[in-house]
Protein backbone atom coordinates (compact mmCIF):
# COMPACT_ATOMS: atom_id res chain seq x y z
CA UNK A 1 75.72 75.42 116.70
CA UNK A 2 78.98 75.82 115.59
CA UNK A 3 80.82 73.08 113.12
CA UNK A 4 83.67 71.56 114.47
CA UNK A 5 86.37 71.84 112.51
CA UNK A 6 88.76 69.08 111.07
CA UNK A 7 92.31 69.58 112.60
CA UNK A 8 94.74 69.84 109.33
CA UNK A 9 97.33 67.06 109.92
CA UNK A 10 94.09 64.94 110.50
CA UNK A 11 93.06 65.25 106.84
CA UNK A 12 96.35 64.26 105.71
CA UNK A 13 97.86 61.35 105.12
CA UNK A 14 95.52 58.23 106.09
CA UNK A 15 92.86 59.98 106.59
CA UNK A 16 93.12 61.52 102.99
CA UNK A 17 93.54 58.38 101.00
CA UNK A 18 90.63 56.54 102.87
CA UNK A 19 88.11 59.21 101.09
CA UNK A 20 89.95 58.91 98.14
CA UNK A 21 88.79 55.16 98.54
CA UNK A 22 85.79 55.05 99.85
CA UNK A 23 84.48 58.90 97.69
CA UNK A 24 85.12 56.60 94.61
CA UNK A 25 82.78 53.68 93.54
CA UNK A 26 85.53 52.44 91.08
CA UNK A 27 87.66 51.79 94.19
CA UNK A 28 85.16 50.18 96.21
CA UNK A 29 83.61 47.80 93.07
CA UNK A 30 87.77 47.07 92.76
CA UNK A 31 88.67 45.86 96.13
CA UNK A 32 85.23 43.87 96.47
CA UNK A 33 85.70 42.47 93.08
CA UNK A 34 89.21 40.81 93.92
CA UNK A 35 87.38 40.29 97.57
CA UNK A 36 84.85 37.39 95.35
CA UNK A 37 87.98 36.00 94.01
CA UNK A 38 88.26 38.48 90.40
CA UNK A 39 91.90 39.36 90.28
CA UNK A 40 92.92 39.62 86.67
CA UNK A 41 92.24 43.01 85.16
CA UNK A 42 90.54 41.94 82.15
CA UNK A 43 87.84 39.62 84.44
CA UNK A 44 87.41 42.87 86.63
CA UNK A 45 86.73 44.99 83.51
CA UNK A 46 84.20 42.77 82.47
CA UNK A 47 82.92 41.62 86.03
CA UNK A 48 82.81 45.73 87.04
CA UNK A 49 80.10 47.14 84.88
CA UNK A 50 80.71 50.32 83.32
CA UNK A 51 84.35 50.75 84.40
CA UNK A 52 86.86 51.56 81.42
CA UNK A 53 90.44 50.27 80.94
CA UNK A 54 92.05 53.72 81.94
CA UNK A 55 89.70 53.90 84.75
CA UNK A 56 90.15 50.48 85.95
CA UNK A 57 93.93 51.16 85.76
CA UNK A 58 94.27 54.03 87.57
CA UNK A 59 92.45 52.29 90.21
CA UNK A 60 94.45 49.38 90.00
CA UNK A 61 97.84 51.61 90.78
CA UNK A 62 95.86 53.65 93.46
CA UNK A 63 95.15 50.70 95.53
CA UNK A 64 98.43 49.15 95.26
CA UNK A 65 100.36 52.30 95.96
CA UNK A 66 98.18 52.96 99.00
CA UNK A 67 99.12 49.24 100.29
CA UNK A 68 95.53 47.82 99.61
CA UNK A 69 96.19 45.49 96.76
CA UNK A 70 99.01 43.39 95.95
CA UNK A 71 99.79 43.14 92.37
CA UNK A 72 101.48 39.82 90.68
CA UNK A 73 103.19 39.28 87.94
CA UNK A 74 104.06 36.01 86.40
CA UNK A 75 106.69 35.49 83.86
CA UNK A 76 105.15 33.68 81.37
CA UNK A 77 104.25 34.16 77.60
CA UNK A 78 101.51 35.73 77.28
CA UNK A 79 102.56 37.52 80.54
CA UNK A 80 99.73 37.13 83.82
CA UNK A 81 99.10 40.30 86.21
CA UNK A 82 97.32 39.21 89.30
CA UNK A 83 95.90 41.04 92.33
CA UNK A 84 94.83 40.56 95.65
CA UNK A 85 94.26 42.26 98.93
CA UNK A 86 96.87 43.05 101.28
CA UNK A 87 96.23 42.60 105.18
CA UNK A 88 94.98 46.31 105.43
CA UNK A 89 92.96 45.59 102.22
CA UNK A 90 91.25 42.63 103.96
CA UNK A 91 90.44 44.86 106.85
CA UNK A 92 88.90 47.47 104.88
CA UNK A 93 86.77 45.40 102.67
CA UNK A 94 85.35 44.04 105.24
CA UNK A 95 84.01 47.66 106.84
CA UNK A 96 82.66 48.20 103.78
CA UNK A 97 80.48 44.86 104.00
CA UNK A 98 79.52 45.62 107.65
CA UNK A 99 78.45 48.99 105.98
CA UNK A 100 76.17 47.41 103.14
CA UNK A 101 74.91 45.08 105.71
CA UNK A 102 73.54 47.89 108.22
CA UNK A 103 72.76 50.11 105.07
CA UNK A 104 70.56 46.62 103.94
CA UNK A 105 68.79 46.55 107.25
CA UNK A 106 67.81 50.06 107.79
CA UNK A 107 66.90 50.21 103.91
């Protein structure tokens, strides 16, 4: 049987950034690390196990640039960075539970 072939424009764009997502398990421990409520980068590096401060910080831009996190910041002294999911961010997080859940029950 002949593989069906992914149309070009299709693995552009949306398409492309959701695999950059979900292909990375930094991305996914991110988002459902500020999901329970961790939103400061130094609690996520120490909440994320095994993540490093120039990983956790390219993730970090990733997921804001692609509209999935909101970052935060509050003018204060020291200065605060805070994140938290966007709308879109929500939505996805919780596909990725419905995912662990099924992947739980068939396991």
């Amino acid at each position: 049987m002949k593989e069906k072939k992914i149309p070009s424009e299709a693995r552009g764009g949306l398409y492309r950034r959701l695999e950059d997502v979900i292909g990375c398990k930094w991305s996914v421990s991110v988002l459902m690390a500020v999901r329970s409520g961790v939103v400061r980068p130094g609690a996520l590096e120490r909440h994320i196990e095994g993540i490093s401060t120039k990983v956790l910080s390219e993730r970090l831009r990733k997921l804001t640039a692609y509209g999935l996190l909101e970052r935060t910041r509050f003018p204060e002294v020291p200065p605060r960075t805070e994140y938290s999911l966007t709308t879109a961010g929500s939505e996805l997080v919780e596909i990725i539970a419905r995912i662990h859940e099924l992947d739980a029950r068939l396991s």
